[in-house]
PDB file of N, CA and C in Angstrom:
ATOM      1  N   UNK A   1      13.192   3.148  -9.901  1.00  0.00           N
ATOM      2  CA  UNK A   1      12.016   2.508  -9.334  1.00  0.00           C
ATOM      3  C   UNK A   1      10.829   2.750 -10.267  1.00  0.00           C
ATOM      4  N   UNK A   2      10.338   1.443 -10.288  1.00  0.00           N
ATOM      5  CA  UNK A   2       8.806   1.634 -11.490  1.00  0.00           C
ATOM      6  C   UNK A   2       7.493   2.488 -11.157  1.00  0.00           C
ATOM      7  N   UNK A   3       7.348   2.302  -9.829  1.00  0.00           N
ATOM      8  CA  UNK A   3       6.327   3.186  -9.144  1.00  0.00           C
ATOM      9  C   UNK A   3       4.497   2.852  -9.743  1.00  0.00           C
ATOM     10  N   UNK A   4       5.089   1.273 -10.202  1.00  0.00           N
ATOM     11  CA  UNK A   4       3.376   1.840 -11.090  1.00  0.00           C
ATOM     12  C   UNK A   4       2.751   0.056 -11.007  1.00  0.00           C
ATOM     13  N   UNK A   5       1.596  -0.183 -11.208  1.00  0.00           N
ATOM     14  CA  UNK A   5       1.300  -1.407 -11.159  1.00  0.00           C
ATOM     15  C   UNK A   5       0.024  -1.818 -12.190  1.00  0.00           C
ATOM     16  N   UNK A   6       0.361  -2.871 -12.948  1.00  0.00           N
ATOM     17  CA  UNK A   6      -0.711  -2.972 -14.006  1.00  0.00           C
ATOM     18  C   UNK A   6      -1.665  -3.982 -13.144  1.00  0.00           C
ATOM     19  N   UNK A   7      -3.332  -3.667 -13.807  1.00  0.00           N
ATOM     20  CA  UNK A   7      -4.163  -5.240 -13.364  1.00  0.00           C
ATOM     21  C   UNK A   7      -3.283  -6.382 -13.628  1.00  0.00           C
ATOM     22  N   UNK A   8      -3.548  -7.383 -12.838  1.00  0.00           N
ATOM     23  CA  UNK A   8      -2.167  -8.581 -13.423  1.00  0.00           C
ATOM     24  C   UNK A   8      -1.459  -8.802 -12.602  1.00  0.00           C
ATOM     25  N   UNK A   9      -0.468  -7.699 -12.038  1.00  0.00           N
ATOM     26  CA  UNK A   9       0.844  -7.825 -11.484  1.00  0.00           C
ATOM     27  C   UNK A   9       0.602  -8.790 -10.468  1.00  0.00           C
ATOM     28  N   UNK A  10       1.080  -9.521  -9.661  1.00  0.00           N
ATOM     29  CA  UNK A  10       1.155  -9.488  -7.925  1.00  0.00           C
ATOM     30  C   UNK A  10       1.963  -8.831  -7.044  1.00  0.00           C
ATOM     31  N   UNK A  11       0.846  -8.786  -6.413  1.00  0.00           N
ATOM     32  CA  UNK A  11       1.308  -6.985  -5.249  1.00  0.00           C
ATOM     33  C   UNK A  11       1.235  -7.983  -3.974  1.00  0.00           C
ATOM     34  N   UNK A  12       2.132  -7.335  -3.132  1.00  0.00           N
ATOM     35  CA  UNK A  12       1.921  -8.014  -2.045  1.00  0.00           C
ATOM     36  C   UNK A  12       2.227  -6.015  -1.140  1.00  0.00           C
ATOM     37  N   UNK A  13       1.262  -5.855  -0.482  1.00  0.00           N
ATOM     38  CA  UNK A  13       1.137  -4.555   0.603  1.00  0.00           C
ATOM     39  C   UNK A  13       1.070  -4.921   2.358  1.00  0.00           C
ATOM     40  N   UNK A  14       2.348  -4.112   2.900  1.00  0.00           N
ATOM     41  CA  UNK A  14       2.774  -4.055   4.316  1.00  0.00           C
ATOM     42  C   UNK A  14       1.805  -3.222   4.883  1.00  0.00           C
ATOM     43  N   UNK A  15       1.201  -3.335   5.617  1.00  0.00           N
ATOM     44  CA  UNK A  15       0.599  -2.100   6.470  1.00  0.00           C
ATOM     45  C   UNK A  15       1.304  -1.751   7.880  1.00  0.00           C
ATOM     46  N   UNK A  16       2.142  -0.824   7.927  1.00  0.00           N
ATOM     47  CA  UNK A  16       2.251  -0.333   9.261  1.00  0.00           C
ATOM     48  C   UNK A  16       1.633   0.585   9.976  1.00  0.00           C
ATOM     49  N   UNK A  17       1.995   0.609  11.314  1.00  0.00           N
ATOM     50  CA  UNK A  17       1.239   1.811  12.177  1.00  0.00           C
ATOM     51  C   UNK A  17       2.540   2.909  12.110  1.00  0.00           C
ATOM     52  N   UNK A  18       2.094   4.218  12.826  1.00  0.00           N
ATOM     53  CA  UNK A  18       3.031   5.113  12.820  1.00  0.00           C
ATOM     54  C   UNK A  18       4.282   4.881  13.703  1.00  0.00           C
ATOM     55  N   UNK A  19       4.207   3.912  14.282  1.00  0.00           N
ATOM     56  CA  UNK A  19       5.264   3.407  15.636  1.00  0.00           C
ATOM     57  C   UNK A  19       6.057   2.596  14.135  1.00  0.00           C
ATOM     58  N   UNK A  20       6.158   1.789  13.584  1.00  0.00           N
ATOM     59  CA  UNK A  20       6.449   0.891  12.487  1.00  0.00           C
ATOM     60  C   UNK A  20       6.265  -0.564  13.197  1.00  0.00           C
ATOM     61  N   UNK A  21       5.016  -0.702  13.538  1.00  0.00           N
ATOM     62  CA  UNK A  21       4.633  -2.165  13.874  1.00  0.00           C
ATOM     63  C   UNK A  21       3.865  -2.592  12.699  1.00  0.00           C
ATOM     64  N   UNK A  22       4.467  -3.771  12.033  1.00  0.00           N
ATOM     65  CA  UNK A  22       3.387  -3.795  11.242  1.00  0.00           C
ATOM     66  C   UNK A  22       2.299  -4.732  11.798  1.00  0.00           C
ATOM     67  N   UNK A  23       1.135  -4.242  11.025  1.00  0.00           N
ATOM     68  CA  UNK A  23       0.154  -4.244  10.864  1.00  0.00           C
ATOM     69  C   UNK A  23      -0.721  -5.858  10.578  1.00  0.00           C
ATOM     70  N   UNK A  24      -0.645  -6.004   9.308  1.00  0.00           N
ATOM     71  CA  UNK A  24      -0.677  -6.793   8.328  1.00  0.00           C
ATOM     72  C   UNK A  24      -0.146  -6.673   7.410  1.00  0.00           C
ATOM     73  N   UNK A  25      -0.995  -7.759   6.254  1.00  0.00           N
ATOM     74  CA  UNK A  25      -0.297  -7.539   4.742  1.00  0.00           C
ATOM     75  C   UNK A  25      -1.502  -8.358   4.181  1.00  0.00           C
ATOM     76  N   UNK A  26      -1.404  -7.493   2.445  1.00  0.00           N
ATOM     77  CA  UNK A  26      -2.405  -8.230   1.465  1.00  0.00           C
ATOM     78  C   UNK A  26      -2.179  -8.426   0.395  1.00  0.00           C
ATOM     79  N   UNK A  27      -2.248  -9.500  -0.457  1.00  0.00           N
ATOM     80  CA  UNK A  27      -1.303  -9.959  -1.421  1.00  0.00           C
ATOM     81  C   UNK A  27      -2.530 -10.600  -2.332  1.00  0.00           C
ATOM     82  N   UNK A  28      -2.029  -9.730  -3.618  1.00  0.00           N
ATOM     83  CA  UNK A  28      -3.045  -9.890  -4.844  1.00  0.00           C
ATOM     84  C   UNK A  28      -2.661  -9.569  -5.946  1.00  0.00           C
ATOM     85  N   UNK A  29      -3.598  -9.906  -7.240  1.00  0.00           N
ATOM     86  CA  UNK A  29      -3.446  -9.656  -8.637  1.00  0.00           C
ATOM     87  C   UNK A  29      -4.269  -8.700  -9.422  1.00  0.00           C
ATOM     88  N   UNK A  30      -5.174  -8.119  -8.462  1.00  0.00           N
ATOM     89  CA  UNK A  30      -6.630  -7.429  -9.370  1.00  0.00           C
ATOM     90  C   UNK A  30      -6.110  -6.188  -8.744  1.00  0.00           C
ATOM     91  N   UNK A  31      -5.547  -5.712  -8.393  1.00  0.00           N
ATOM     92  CA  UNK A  31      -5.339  -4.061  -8.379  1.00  0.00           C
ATOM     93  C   UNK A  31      -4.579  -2.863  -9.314  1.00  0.00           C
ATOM     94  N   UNK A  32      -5.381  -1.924  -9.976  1.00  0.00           N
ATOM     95  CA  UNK A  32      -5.506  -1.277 -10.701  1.00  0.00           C
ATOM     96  C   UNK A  32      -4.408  -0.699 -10.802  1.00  0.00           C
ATOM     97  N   UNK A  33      -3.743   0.192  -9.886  1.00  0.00           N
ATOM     98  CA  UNK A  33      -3.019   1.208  -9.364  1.00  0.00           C
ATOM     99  C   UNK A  33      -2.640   1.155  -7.949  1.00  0.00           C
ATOM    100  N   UNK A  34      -1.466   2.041  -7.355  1.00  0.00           N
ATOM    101  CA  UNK A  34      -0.964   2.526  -6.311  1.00  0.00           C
ATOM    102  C   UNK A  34      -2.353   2.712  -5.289  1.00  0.00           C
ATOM    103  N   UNK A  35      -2.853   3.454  -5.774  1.00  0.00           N
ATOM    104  CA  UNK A  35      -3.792   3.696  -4.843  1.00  0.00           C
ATOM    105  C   UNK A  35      -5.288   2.708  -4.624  1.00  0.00           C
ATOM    106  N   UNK A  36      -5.094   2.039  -5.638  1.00  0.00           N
ATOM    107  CA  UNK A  36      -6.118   0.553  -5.339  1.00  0.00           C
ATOM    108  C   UNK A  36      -5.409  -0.141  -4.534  1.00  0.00           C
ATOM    109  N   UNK A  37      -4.438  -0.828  -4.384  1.00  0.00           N
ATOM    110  CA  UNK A  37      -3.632  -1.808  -3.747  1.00  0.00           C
ATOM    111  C   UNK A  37      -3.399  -0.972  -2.250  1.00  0.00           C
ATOM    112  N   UNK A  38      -3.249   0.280  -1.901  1.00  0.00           N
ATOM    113  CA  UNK A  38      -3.199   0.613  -0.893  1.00  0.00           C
ATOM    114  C   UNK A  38      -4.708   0.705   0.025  1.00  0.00           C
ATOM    115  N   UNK A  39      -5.680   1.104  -0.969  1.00  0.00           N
ATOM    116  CA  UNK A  39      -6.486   0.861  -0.281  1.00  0.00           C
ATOM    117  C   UNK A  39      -7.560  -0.275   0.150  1.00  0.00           C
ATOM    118  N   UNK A  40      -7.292  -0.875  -0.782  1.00  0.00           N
ATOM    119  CA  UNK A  40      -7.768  -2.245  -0.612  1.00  0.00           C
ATOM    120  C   UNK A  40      -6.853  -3.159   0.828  1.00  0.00           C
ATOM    121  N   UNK A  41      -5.936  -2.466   1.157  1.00  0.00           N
ATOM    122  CA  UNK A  41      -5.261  -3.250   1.983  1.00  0.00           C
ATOM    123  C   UNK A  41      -5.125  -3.044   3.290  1.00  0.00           C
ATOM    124  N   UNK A  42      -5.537  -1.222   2.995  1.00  0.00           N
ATOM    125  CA  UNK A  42      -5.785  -0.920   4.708  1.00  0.00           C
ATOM    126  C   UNK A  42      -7.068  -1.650   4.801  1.00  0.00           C
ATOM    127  N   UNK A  43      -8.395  -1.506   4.067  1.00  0.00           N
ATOM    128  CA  UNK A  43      -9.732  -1.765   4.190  1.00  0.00           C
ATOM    129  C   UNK A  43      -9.318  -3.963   4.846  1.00  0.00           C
ATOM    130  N   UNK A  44      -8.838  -4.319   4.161  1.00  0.00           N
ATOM    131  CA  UNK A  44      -8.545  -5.864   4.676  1.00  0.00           C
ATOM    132  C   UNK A  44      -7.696  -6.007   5.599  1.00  0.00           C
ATOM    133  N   UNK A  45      -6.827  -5.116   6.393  1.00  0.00           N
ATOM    134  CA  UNK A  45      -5.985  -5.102   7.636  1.00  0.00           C
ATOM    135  C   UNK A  45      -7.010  -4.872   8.666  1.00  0.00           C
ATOM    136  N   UNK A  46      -7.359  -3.459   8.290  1.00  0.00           N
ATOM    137  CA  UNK A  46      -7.506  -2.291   9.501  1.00  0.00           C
ATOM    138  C   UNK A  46      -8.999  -1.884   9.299  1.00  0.00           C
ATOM    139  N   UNK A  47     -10.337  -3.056   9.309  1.00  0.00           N
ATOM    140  CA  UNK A  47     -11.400  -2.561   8.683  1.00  0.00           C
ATOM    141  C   UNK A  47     -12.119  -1.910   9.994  1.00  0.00           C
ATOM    142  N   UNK A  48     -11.755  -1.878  11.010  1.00  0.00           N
ATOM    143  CA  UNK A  48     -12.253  -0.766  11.675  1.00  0.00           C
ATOM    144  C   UNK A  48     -11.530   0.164  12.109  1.00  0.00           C
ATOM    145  N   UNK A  49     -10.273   0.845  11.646  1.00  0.00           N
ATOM    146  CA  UNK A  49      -9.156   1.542  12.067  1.00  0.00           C
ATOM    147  C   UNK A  49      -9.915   3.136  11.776  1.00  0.00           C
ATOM    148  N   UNK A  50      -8.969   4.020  12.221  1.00  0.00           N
ATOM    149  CA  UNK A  50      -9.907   5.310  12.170  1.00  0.00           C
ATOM    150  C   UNK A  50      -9.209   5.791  10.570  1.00  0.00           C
ATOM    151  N   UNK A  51      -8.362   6.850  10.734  1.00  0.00           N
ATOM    152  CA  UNK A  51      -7.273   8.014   9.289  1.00  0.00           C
ATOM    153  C   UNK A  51      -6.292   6.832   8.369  1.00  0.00           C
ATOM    154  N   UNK A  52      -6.456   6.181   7.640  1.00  0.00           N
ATOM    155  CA  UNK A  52      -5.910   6.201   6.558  1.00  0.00           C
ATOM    156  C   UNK A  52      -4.680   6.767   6.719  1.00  0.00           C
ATOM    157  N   UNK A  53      -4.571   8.007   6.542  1.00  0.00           N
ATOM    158  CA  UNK A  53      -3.355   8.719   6.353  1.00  0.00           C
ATOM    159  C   UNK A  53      -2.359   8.343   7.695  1.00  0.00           C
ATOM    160  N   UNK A  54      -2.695   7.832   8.889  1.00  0.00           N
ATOM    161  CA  UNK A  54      -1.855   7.436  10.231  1.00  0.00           C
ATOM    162  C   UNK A  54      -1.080   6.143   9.440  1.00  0.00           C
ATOM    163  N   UNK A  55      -1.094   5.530   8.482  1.00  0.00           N
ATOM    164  CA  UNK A  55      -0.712   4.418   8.369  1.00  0.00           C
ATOM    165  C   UNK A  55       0.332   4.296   7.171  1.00  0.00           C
ATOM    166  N   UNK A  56       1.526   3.367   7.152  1.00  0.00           N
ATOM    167  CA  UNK A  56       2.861   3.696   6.253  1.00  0.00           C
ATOM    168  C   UNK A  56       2.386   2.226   5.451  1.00  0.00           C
ATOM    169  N   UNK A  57       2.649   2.267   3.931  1.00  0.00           N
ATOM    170  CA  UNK A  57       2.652   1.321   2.979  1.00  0.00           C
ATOM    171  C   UNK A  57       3.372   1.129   2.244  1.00  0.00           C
ATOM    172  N   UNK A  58       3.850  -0.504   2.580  1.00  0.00           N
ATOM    173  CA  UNK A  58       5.105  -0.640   1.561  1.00  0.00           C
ATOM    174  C   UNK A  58       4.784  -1.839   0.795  1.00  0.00           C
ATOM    175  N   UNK A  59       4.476  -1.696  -0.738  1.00  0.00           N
ATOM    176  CA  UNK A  59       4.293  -1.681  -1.747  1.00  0.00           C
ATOM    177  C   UNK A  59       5.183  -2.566  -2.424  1.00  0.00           C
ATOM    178  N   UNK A  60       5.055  -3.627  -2.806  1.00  0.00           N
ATOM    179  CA  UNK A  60       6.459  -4.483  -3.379  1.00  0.00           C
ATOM    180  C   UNK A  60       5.207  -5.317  -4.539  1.00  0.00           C
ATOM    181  N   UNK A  61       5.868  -4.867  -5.598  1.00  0.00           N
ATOM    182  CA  UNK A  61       5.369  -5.176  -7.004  1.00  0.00           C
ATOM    183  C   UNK A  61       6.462  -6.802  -7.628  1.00  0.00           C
ATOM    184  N   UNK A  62       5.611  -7.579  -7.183  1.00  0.00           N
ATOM    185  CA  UNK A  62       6.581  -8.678  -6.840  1.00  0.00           C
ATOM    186  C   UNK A  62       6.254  -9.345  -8.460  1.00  0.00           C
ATOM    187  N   UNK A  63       6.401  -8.575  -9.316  1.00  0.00           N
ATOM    188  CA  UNK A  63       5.842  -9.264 -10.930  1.00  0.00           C
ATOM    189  C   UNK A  63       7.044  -8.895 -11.232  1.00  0.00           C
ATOM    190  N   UNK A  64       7.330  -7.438 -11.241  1.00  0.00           N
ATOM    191  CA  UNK A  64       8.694  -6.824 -11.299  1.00  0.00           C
ATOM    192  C   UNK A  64       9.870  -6.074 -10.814  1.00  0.00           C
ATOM    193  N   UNK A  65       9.653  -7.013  -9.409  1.00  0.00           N
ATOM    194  CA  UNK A  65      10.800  -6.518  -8.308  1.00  0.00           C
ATOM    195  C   UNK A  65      11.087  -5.653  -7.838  1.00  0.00           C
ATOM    196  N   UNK A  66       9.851  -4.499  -8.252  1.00  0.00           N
ATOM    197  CA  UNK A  66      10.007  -3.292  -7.628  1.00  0.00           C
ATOM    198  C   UNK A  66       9.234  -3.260  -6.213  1.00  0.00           C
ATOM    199  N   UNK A  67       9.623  -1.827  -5.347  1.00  0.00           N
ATOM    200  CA  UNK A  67       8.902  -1.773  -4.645  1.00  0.00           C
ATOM    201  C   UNK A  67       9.205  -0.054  -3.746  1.00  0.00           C
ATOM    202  N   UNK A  68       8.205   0.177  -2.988  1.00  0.00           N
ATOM    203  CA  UNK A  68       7.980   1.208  -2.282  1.00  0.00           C
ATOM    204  C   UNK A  68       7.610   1.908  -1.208  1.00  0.00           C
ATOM    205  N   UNK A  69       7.688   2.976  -0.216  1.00  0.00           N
ATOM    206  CA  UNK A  69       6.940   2.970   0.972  1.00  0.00           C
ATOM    207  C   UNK A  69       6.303   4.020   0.447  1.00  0.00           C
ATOM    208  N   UNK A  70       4.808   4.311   1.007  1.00  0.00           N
ATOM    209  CA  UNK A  70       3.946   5.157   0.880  1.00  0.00           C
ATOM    210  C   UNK A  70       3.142   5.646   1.890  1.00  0.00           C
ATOM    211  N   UNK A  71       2.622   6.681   1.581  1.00  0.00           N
ATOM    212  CA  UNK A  71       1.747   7.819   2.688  1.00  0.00           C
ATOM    213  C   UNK A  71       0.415   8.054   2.708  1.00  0.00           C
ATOM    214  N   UNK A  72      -0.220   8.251   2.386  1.00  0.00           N
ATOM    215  CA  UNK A  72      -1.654   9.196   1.892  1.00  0.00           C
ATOM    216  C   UNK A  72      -1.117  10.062   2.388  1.00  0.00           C
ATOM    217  N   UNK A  73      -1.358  11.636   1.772  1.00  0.00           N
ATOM    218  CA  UNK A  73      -1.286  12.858   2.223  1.00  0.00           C
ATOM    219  C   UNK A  73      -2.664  13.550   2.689  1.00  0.00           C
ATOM    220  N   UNK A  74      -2.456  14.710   2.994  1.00  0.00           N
ATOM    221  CA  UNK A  74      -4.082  15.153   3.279  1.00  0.00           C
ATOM    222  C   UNK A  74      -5.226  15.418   2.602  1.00  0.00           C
ATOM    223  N   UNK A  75      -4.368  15.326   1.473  1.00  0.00           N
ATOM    224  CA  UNK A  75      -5.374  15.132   0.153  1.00  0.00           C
ATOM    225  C   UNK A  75      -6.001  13.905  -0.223  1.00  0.00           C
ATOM    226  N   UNK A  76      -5.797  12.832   0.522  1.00  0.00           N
ATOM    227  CA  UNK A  76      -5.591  11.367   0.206  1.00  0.00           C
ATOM    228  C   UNK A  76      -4.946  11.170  -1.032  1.00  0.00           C
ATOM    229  N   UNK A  77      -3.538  11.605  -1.398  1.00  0.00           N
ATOM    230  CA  UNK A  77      -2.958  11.097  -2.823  1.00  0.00           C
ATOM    231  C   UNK A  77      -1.924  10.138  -2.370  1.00  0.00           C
ATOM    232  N   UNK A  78      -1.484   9.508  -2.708  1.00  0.00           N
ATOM    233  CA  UNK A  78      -0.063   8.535  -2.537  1.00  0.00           C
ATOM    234  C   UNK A  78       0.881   9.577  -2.491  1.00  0.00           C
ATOM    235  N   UNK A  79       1.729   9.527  -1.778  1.00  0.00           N
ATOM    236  CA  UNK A  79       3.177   9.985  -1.738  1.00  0.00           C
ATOM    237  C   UNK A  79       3.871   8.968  -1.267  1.00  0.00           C
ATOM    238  N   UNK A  80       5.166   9.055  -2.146  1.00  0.00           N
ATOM    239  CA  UNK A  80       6.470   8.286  -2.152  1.00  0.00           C
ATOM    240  C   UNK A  80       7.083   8.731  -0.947  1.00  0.00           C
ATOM    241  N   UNK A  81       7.844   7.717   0.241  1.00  0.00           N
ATOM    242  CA  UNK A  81       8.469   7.826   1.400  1.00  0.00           C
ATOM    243  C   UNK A  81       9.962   8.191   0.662  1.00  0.00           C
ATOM    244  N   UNK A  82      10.924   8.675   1.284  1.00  0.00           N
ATOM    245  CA  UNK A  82      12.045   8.401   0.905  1.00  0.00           C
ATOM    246  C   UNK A  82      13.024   7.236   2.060  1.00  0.00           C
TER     247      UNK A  82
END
């Protein structure tokens, strides 16, 4: 798995809740990194939602077929789901 995303790519991001309902989704080309595309996507789902970190992201780097679920930790860093 590539785990990584250049400006450019198209990203398309799942937002779920902790139940796994999803949420929404936001699908774009201008995000930097893992953690741009995640947050840019809770902020356009969930713009009045409370913790960040309550919410699961799955990440599909649709330039190069990769893709991923993700966390914020309590640090707010990305962590990889298994």
């Amino acid at each position: 798995m590539n785990n990584r995303i250049k400006h450019g790519d198209k990203v398309k991001v799942d937002v779920y809740d902790e139940a796994g309902k999803l949420m929404g989704e936001k699908t774009g080309d201008d995000f930097y990194n893992l953690t741009d595309a995640i947050e840019t996507a809770y902020t356009a789902v969930l713009p009045t939602a409370g913790d960040i970190r309550d919410y699961v992201f799955t990440v599909y780097n649709l330039t190069d077929g990769t893709s991923g679920r993700y966390r914020l930790n309590a640090d707010e860093h990305v962590k990889l789901l298994e």
